[in-house]
Protein backbone atom coordinates (compact mmCIF):
# COMPACT_ATOMS: atom_id res chain seq x y z
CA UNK A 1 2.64 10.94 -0.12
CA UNK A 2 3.69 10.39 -3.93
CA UNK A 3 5.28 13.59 -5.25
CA UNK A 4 3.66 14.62 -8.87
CA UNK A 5 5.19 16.68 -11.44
CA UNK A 6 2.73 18.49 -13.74
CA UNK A 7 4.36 19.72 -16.79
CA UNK A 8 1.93 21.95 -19.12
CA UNK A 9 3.16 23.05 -22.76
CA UNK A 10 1.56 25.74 -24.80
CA UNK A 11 2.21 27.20 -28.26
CA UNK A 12 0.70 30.14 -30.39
CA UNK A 13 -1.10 28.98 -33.05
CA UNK A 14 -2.90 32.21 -34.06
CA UNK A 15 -1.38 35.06 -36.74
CA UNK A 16 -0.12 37.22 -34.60
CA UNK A 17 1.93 37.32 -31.24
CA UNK A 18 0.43 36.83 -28.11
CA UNK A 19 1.13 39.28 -25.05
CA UNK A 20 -0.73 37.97 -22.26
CA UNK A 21 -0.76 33.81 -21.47
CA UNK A 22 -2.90 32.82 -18.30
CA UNK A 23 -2.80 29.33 -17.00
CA UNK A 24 -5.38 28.16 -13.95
CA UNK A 25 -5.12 24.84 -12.96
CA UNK A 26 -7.70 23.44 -10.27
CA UNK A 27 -5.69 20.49 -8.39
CA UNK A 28 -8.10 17.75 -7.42
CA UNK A 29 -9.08 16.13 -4.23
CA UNK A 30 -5.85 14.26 -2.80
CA UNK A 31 -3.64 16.59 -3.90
CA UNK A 32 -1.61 18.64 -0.52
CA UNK A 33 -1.87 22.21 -2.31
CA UNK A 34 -0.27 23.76 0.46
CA UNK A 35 2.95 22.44 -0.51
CA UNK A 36 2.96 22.89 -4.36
CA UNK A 37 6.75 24.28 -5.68
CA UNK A 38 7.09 25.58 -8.71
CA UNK A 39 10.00 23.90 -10.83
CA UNK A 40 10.66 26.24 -13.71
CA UNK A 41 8.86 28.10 -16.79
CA UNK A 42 10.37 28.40 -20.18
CA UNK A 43 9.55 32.47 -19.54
CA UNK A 44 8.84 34.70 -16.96
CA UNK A 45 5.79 34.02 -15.01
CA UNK A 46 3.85 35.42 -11.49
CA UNK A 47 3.35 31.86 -10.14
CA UNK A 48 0.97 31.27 -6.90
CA UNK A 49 -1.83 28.81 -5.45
CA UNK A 50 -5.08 30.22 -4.02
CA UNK A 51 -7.05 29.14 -0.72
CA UNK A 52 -8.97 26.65 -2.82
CA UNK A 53 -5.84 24.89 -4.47
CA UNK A 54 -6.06 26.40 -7.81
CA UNK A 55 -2.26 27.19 -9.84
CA UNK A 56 -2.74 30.63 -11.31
CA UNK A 57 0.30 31.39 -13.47
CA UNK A 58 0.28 34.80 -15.67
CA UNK A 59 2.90 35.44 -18.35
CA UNK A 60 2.56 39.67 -19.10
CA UNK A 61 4.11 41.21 -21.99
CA UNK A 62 5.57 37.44 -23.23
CA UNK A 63 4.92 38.92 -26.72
CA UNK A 64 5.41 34.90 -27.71
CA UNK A 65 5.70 34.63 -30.99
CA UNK A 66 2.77 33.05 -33.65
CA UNK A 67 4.04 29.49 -34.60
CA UNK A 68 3.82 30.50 -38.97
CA UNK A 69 6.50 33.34 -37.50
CA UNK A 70 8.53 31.35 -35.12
CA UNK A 71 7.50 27.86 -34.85
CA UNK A 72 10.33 27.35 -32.04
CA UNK A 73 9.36 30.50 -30.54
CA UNK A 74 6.15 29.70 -30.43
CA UNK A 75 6.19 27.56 -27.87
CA UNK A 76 6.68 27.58 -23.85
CA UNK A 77 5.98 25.31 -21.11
CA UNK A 78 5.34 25.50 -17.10
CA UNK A 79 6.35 22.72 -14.67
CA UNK A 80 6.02 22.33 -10.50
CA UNK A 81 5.70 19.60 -8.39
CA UNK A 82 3.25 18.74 -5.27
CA UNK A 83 2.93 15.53 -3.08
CA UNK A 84 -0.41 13.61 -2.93
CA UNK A 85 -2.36 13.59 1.03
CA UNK A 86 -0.54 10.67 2.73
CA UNK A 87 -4.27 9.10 3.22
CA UNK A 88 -4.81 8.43 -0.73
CA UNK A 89 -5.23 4.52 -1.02
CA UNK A 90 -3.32 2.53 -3.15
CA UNK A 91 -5.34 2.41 -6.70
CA UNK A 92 -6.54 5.68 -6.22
CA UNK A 93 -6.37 7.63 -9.77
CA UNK A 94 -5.99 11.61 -9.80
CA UNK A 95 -7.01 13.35 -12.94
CA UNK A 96 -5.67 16.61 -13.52
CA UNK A 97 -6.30 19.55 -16.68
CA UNK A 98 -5.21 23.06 -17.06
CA UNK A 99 -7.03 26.24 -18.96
CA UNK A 100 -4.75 28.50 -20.79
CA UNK A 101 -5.80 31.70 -22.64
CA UNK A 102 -4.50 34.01 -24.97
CA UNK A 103 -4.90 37.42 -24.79
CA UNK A 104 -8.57 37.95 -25.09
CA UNK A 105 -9.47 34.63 -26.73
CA UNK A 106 -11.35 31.84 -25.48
CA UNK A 107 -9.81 29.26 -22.46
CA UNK A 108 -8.29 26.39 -24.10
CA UNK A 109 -9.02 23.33 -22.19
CA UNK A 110 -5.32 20.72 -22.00
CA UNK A 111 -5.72 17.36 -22.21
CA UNK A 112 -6.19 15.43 -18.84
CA UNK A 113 -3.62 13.51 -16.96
CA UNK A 114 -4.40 10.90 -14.86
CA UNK A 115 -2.07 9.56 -12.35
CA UNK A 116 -2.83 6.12 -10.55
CA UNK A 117 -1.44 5.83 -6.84
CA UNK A 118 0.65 2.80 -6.29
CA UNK A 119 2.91 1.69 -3.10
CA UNK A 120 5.59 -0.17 -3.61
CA UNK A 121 5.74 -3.51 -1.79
CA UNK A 122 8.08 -3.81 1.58
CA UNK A 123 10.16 -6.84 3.19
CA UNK A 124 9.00 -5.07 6.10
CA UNK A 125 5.38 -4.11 7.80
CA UNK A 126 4.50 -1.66 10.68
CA UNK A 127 3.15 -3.06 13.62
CA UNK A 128 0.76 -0.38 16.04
CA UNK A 129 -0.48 -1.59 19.54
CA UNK A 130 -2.75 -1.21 21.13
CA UNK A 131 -5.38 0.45 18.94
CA UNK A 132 -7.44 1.80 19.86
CA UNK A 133 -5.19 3.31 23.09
CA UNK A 134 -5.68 5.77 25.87
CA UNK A 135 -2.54 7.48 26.20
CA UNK A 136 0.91 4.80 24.45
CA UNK A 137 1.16 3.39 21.54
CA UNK A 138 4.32 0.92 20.43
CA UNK A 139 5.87 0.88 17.36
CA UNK A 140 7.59 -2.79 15.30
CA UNK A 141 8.96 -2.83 12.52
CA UNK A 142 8.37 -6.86 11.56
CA UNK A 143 9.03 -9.13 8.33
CA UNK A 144 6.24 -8.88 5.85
CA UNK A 145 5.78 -12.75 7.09
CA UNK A 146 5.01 -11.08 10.58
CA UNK A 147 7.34 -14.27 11.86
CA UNK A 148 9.86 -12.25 13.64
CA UNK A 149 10.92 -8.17 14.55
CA UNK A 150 13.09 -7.22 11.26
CA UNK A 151 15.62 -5.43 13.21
CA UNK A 152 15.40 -1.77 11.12
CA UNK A 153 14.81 1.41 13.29
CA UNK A 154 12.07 3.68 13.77
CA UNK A 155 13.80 7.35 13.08
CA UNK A 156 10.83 9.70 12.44
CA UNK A 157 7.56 9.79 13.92
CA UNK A 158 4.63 12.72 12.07
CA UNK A 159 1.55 12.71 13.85
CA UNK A 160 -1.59 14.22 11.94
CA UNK A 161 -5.36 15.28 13.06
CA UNK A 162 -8.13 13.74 10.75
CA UNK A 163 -7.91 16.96 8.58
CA UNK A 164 -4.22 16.18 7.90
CA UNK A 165 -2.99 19.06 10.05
CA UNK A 166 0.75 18.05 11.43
CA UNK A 167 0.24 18.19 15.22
CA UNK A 168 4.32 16.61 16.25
CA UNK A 169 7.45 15.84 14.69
CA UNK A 170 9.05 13.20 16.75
CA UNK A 171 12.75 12.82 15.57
CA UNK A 172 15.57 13.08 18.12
CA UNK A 173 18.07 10.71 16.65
CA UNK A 174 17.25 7.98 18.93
CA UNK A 175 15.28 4.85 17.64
CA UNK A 176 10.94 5.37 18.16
CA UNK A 177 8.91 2.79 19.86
CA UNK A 178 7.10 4.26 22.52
CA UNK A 179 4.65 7.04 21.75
CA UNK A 180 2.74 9.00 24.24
CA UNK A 181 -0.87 10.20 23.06
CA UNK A 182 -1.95 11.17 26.56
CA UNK A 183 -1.61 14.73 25.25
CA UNK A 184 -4.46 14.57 22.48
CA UNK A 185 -8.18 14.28 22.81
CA UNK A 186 -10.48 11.02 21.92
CA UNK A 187 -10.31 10.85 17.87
CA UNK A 188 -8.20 9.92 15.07
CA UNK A 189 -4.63 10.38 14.04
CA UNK A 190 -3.06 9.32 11.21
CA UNK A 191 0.93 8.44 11.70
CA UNK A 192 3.53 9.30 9.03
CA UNK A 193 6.88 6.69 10.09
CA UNK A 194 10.47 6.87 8.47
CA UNK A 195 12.47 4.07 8.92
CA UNK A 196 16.35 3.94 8.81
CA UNK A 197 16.55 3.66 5.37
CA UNK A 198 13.83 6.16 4.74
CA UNK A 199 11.10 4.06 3.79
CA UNK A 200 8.11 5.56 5.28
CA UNK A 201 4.68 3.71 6.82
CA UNK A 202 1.53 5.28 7.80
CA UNK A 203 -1.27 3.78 9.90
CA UNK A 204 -4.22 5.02 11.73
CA UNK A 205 -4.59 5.20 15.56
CA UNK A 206 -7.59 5.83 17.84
CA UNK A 207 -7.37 7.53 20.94
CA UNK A 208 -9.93 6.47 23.35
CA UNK A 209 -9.87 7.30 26.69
C-alpha cells in the first residue's frame, strides 16, 4: 500500500513548564497498524501501538518549557510512518487526529488530516487467468492497450487471506507466471505482484475447487 507519514507538533502555551506530554492517536480503518515505525521525536519518548491500532507516545519528565519563557523551547514534534492495507481503492480518503495532554489538563484535540488514496497510472496491466481457478493461476504482464505481452518480468509474488494475513512469499529470482493454489482452501486471496522495475499490482483470485 501507500506509505503515510504523520507528523504531530505540540507547544506549551500555559505559564508554567510542562512535565508530562501524552499523545494517543487512533489510526483509522485502512491503515496496516502492525507495521507502524516510528521516525523520530524532537525529545525523548516511550513510543508503541496497542492491539487496537492506537499510537500511545509518553514524554516523562520533558519539563518543556512555557512558550512566554521559551517560545523555541516550547515546542516539540513526533513523526512515524505506516503503509495503508493494499485493498484500499483508489479515491479512498483516510482522516486521521491525535489527543495530546499536558500534565493534568484537559486532551487537546489536533486538527485532522485527511489523506486521499491515489494510484498512479501504468503503461502496463496485470493479467490473472483463470479466475476463479482450482489449483494454477498465470500471470501477464500486458500493455495498458491489452494489444500485446509488454515483455517486463514478474519478480515477486505475496499471497494474502481475506483478512490480509501474508500466507507465501514467492521470490526466487526467476521470472513468476505459474502459480500453484492447490495448497489453499475454496475462498479469496488477494495477490501483491512486483515487477522488474518494482512497480507492484494487486488483484483478487478465487479458489474454487
Amino acid at each position: 500500500g501507500t506509505v503515510l507519514t504523520y507528523t504531530i507538533r505540540f507547544q506549551n502555551i500555559g505559564n508554567y513548564l510542562a512535565s508530562n506530554i501524552a499523545i494517543h492517536d487512533q489510526l483509522p480503518k485502512g491503515i496496516d497498524y502492525r507495521e507502524v515505525k516510528f521516525l523520530m521525536s524532537s525529545h525523548t519518548c516511550d513510543f508503541n501501538v496497542d492491539e487496537n491500532g492506537k499510537v500511545n507516545v509518553y514524554y516523562e519528565n520533558i519539563n518543556l518549557p512555557d512558550s512566554t519563557t521559551d517560545q523555541v523551547g516550547s515546542n516539540g514534534f513526533l513523526a512515524f510512518s505506516v503503509p495503508t492495507d493494499y485493498r484500499l481503492e483508489g479515491g479512498t480518503i483516510l482522516e486521521n487526529k491525535a489527543l495530546i495532554t499536558f500534565d493534568f489538563e484537559d486532551p487537546i484535540v489536533t486538527n485532522t488530516v485527511f489523506n486521499t488514496i491515489t494510484y498512479s497510472s501504468s503503461t502496463e496491466t496485470l493479467l490473472v487467468y483463470p479466475n476463479p481457478t482450482k489449483s494454477e493461476i498465470k500471470l501477464e504482464l500486458i500493455s495498458a492497450r491489452k494489444e500485446y505481452q509488454s515483455g517486463n518480468q514478474i519478480k515477486n509474488v505475496k499471497i494474502y487471506n481475506a483478512y490480509g494475513t501474508l500466507l507465501q512469499v514467492l521470490d526466487n529470482g526467476q521470472v513468476l507466471n505459474d502459480i500453484s493454489l492447490k495448497q489453499y482452501v475454496d475462498g479469496i486471496y488477494y495477490l501483491l505482484v512486483t515487477d522488474a522495475h518494482s512497480k507492484t499490482y494487486s488483484c483478487k483470485v478465487v479458489v474454487s475447487k
